[in-house]
C-alpha atoms as a PDB file:
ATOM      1  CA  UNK A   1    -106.874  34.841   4.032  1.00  0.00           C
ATOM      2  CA  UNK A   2    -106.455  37.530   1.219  1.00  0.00           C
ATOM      3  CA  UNK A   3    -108.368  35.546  -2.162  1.00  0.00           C
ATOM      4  CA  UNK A   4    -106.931  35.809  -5.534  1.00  0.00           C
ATOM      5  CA  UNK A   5    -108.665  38.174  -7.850  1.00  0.00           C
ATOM      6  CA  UNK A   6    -110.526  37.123 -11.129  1.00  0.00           C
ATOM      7  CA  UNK A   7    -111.674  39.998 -13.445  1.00  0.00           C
ATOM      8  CA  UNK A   8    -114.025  38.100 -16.075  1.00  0.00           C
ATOM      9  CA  UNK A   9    -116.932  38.486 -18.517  1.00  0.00           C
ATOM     10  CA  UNK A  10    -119.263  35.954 -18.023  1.00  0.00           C
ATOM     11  CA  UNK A  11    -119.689  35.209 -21.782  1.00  0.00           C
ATOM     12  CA  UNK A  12    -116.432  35.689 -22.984  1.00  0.00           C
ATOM     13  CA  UNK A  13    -115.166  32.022 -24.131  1.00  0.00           C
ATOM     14  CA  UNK A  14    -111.651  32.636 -22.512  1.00  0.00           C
ATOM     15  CA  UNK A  15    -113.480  33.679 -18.720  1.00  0.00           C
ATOM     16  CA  UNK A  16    -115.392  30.791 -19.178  1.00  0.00           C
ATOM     17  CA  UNK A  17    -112.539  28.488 -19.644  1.00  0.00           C
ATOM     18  CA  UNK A  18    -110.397  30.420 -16.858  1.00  0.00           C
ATOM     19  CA  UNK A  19    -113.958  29.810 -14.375  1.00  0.00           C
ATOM     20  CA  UNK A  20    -113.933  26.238 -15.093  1.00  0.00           C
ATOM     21  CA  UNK A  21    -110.448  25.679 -14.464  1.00  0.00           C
ATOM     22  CA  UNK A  22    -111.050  27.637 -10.732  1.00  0.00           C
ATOM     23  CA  UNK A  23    -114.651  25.398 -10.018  1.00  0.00           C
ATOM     24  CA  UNK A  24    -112.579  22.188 -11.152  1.00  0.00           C
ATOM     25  CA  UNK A  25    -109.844  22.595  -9.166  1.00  0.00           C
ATOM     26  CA  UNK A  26    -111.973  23.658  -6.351  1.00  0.00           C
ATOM     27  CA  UNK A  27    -110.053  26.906  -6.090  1.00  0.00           C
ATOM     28  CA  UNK A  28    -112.275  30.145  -3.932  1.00  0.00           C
ATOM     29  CA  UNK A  29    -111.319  33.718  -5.673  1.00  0.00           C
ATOM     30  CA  UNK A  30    -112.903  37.335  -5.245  1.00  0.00           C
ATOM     31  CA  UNK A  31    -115.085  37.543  -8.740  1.00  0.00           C
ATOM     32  CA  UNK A  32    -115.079  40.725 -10.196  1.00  0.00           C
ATOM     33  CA  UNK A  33    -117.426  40.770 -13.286  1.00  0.00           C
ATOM     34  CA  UNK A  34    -117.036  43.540 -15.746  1.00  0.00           C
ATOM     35  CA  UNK A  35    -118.579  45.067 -18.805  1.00  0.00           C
ATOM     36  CA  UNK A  36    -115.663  45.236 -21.689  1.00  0.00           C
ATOM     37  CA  UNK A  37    -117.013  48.798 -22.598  1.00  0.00           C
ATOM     38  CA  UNK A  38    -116.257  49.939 -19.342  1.00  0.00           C
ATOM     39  CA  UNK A  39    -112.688  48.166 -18.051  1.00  0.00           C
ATOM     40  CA  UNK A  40    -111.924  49.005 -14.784  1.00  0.00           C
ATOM     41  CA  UNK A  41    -108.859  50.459 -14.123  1.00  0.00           C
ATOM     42  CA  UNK A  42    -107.766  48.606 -11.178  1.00  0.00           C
ATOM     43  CA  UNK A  43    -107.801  45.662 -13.982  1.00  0.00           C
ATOM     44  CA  UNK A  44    -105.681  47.680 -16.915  1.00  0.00           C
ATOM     45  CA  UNK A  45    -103.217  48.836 -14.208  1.00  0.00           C
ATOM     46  CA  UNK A  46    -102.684  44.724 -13.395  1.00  0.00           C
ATOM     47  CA  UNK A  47    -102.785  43.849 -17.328  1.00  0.00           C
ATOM     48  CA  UNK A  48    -102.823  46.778 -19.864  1.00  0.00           C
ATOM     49  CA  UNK A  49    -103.764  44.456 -22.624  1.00  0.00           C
ATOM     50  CA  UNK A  50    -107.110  44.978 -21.238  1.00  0.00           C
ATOM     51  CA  UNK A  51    -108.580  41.530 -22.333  1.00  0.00           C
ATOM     52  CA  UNK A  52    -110.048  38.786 -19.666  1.00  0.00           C
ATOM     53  CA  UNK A  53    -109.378  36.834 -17.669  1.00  0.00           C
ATOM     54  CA  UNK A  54    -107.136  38.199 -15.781  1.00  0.00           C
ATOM     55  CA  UNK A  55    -106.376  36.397 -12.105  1.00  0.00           C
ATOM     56  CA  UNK A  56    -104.521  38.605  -9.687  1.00  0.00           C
ATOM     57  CA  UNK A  57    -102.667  36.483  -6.529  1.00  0.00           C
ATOM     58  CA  UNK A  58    -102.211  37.759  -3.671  1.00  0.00           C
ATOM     59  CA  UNK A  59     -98.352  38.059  -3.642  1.00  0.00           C
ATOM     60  CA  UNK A  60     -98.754  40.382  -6.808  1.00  0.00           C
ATOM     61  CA  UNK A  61     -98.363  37.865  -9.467  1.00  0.00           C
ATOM     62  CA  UNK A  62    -100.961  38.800 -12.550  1.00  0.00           C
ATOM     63  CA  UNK A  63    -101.410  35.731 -14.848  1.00  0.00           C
ATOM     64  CA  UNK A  64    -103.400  36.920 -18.036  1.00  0.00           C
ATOM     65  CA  UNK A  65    -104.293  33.790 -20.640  1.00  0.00           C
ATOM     66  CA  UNK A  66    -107.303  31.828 -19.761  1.00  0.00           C
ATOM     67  CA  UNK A  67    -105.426  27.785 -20.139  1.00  0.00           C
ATOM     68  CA  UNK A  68    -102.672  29.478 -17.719  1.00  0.00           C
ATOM     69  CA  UNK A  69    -105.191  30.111 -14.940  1.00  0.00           C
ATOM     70  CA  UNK A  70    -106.692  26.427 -15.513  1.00  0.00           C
ATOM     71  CA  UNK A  71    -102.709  24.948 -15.391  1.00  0.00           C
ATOM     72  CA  UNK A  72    -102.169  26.765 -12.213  1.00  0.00           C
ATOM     73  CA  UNK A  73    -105.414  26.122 -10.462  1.00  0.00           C
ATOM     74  CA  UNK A  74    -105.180  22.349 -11.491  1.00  0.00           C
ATOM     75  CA  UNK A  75    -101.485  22.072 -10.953  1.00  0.00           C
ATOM     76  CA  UNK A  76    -102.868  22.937  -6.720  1.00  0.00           C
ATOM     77  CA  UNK A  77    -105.655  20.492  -6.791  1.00  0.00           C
ATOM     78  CA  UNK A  78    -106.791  18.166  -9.742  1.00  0.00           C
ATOM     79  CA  UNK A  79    -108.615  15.253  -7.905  1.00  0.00           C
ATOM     80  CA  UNK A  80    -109.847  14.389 -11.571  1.00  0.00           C
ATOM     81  CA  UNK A  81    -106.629  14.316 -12.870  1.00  0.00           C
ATOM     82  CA  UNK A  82    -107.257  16.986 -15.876  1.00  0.00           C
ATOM     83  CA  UNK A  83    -104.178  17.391 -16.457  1.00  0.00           C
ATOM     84  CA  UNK A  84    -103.271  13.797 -17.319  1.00  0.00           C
ATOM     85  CA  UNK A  85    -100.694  13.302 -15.309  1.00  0.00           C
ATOM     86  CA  UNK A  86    -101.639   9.543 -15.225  1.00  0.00           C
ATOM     87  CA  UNK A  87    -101.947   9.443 -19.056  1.00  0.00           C
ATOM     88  CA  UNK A  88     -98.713  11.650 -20.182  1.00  0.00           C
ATOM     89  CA  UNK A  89     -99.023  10.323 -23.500  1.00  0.00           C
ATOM     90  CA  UNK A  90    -102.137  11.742 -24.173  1.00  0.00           C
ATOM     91  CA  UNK A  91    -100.902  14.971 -22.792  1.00  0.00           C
ATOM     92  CA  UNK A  92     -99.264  16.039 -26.144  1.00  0.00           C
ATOM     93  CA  UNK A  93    -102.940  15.612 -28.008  1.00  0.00           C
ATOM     94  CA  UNK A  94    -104.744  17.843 -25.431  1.00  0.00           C
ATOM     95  CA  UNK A  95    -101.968  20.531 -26.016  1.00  0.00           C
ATOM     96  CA  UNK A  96    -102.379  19.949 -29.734  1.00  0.00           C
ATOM     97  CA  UNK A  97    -105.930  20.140 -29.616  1.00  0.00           C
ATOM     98  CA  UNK A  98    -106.018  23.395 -27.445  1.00  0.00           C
ATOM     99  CA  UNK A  99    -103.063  25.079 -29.053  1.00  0.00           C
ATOM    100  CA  UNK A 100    -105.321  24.793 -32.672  1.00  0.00           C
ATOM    101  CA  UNK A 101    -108.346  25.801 -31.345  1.00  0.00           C
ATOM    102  CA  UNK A 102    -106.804  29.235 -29.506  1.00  0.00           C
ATOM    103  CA  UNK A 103    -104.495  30.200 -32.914  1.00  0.00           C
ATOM    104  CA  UNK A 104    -106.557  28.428 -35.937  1.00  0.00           C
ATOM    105  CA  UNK A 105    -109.969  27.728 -34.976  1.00  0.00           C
ATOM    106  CA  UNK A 106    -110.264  30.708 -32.788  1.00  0.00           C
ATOM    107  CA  UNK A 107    -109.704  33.275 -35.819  1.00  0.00           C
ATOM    108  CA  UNK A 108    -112.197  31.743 -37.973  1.00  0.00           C
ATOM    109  CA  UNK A 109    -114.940  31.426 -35.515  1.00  0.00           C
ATOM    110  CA  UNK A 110    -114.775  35.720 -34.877  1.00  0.00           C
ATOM    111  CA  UNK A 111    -114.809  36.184 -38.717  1.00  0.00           C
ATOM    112  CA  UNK A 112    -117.675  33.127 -38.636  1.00  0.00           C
ATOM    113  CA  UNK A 113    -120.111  35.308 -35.787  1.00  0.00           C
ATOM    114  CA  UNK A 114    -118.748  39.021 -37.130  1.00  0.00           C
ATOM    115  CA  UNK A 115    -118.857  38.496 -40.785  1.00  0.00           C
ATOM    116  CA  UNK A 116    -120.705  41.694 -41.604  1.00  0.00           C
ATOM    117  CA  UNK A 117    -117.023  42.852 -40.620  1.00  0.00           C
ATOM    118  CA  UNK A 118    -114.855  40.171 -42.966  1.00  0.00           C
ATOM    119  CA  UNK A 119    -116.767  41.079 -46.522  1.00  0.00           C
ATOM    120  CA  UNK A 120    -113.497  39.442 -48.468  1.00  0.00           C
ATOM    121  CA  UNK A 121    -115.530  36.229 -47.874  1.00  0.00           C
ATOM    122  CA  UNK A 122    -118.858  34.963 -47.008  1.00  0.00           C
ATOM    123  CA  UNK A 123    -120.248  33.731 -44.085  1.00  0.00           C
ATOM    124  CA  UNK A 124    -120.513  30.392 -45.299  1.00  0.00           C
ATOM    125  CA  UNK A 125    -116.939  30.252 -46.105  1.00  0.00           C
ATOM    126  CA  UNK A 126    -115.819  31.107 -42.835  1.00  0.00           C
ATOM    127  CA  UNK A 127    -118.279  28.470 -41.745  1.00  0.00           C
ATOM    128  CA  UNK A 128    -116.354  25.959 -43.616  1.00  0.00           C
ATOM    129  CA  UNK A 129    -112.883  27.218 -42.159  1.00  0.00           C
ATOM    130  CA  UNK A 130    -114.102  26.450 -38.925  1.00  0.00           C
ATOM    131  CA  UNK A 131    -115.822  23.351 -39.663  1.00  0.00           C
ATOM    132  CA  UNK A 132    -112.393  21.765 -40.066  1.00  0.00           C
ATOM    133  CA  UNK A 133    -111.512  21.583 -36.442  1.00  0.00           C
ATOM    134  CA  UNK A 134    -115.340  20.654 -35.457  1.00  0.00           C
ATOM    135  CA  UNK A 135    -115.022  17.505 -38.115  1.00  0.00           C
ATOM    136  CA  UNK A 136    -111.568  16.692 -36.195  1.00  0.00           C
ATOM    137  CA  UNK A 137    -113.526  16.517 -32.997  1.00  0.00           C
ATOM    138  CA  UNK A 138    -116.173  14.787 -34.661  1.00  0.00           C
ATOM    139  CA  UNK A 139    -113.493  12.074 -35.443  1.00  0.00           C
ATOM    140  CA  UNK A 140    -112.603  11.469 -32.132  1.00  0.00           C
ATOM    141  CA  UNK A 141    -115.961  11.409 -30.280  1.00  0.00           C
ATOM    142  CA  UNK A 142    -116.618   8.411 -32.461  1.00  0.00           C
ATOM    143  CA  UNK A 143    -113.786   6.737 -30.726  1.00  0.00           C
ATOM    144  CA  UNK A 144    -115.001   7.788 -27.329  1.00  0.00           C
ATOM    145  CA  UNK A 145    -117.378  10.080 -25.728  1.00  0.00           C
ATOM    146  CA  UNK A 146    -114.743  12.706 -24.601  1.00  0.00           C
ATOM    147  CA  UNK A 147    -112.178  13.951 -27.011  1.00  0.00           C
ATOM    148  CA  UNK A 148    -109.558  11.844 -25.174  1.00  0.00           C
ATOM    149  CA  UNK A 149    -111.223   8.646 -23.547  1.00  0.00           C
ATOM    150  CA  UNK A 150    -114.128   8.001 -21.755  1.00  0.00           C
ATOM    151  CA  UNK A 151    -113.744  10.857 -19.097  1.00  0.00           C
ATOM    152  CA  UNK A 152    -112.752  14.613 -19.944  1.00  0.00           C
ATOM    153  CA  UNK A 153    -109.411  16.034 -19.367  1.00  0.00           C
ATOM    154  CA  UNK A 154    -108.394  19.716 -19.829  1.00  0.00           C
ATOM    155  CA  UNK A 155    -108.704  19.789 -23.727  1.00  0.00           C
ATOM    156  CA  UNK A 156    -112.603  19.214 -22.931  1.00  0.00           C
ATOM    157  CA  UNK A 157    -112.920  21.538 -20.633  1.00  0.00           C
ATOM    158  CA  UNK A 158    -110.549  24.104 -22.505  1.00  0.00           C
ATOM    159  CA  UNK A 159    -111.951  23.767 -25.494  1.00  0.00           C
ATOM    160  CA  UNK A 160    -116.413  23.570 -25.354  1.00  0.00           C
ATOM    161  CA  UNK A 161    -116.635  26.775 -24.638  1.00  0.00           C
ATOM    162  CA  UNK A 162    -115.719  28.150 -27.916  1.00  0.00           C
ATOM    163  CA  UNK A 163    -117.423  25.452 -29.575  1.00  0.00           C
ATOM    164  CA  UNK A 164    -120.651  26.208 -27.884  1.00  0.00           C
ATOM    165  CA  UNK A 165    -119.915  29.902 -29.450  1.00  0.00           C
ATOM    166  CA  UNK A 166    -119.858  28.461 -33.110  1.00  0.00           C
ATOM    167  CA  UNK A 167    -122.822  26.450 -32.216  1.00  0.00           C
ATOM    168  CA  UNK A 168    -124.693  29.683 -31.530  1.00  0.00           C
ATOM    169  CA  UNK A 169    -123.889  31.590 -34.310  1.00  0.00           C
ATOM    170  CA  UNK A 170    -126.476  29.301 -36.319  1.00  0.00           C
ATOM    171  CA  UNK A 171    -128.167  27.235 -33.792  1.00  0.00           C
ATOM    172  CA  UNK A 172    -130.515  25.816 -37.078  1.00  0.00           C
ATOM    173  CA  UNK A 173    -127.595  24.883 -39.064  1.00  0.00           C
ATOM    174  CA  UNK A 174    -125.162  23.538 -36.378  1.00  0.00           C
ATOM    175  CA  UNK A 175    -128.100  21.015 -34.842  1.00  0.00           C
ATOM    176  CA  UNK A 176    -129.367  19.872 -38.417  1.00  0.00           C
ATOM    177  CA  UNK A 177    -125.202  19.688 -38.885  1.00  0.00           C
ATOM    178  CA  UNK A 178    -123.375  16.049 -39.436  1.00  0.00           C
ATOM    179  CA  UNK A 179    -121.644  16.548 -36.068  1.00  0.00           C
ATOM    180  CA  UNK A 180    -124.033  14.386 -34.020  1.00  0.00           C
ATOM    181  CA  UNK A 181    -120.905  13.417 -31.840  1.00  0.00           C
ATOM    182  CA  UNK A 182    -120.127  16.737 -31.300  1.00  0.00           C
ATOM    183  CA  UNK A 183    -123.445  17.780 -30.337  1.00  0.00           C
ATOM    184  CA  UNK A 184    -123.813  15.125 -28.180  1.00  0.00           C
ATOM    185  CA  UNK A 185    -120.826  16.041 -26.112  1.00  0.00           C
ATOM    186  CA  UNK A 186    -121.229  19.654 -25.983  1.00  0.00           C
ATOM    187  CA  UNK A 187    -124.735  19.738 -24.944  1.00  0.00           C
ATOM    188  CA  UNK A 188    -123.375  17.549 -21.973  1.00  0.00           C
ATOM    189  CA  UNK A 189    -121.464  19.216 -20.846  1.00  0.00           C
ATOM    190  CA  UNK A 190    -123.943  22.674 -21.248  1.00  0.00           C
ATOM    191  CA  UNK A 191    -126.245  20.409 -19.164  1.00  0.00           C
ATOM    192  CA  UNK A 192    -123.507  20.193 -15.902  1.00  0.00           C
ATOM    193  CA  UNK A 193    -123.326  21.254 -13.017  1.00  0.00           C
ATOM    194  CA  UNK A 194    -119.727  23.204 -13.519  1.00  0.00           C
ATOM    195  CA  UNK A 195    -121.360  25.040 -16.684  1.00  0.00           C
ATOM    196  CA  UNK A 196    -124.345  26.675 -14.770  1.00  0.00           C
ATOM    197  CA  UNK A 197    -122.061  27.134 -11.514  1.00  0.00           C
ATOM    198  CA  UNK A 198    -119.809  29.057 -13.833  1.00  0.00           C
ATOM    199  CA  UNK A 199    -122.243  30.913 -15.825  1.00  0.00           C
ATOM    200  CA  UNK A 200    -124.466  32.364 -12.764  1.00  0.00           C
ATOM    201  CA  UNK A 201    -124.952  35.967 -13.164  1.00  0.00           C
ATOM    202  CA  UNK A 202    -123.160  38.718 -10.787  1.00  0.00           C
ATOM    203  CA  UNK A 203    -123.960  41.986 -10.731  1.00  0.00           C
ATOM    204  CA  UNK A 204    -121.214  43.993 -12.040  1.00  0.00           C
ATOM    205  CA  UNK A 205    -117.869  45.007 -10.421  1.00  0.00           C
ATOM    206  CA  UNK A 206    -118.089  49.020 -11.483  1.00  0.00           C
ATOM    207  CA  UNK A 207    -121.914  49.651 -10.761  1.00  0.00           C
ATOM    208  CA  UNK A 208    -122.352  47.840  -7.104  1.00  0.00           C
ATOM    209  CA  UNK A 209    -118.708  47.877  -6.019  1.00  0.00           C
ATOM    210  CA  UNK A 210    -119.026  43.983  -5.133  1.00  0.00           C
ATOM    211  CA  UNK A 211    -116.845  41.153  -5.108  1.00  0.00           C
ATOM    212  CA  UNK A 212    -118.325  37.969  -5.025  1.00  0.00           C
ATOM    213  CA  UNK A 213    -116.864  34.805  -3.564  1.00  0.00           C
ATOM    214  CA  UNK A 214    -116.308  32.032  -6.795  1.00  0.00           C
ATOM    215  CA  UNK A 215    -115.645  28.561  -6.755  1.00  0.00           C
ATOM    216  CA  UNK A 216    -116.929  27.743  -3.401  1.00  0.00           C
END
């Protein structure tokens, strides 16, 4: 059976999102890991905006944004019920809660970690942009230890990743930080075993012409 194709950068927030979606849903595609200096062609041919992930089925289809490849890999098999199909009033939150952190949150983490490149402000400023989605999540891990209820859904899943990126951009600040709930709950979820399945290292897709079997 011919595999869907992933192109994806294992640290890029989005691939990470796009691999957990795939390992969740228990969904087997041919990995190709790239370098984003170096894009493949095969990959700019499928999606000329040249960004990943980018998941190429098998009858042609290219589907480009990270939360689409976790809908359609969950919306095959979702034995945890991600999705919240079960819970369709929470469903609206989780889209809420994504939909801020890819078009608000998003923007001020990159000027956060590239500041040297944003001089109209300082770093702390952008800090304190971004700190107003983390203090929203800090809210509602008081209530419950994932951001919806006791067990995580897709805005969990969707959204740590980027988190754990702010997190690293001042590891000293963000752990002596207020956000103890926050904390909490991200370094869980660093700590499972879907985070180190999806960030295992591959060699590269250019340099050893290799495709490697994901989400087995």
């Amino acid at each position: 059976m011919t595999l869907p194709t992933l192109y994806s950068f294992r640290r890029c927030p989005y691939a990470m999102r796009a691999r957990l979606g795939l390992v969740l849903a228990n969904k087997t595609v041919s990995l190709r890991e790239i370098v984003l200096k170096n894009k493949p062609e095969a990959m700019l041919l499928a999606s000329p905006k040249g960004t990943v992930p980018v998941l190429i089925l098998p009858n042609g289809e290219v589907i480009e944004e990270s939360f689409e490849i976790m809908c359609w890999a969950l919306a095959q098999n979702d034995p945890n019920d991600l999705l919240l199909t079960a819970a369709s009033n929470k469903q609206e939150s989780a889209k809420a809660l994504i939909d801020y952190n890819d078009q608000v949150f998003k923007d001020w983490l990159d000027k956060y970690k590239y500041a040297d490149r944003n001089p109209e402000y300082s770093q702390q400023y952008y800090r304190e942009q971004g700190e107003v989605f983390i203090a929203q999540l800090e809210s509602l891990l008081t209530k419950h230890p994932q951001l919806l209820g006791i067990t995580p859904s897709i805005a969990d899943y969707a959204i740590y990743p980027f988190i754990r990126q702010f997190a690293h951009v001042d590891k000293v600040w963000f752990e002596q930080s207020a956000y103890k709930n926050v904390q909490l709950w991200l370094a869980d979820h660093l700590q499972s075993d879907e985070f180190i399945t999806i960030m295992k290292k591959y060699p590269t897709w250019l340099e050893s012409e290799q495709a490697f079997v994901f989400g087995q």
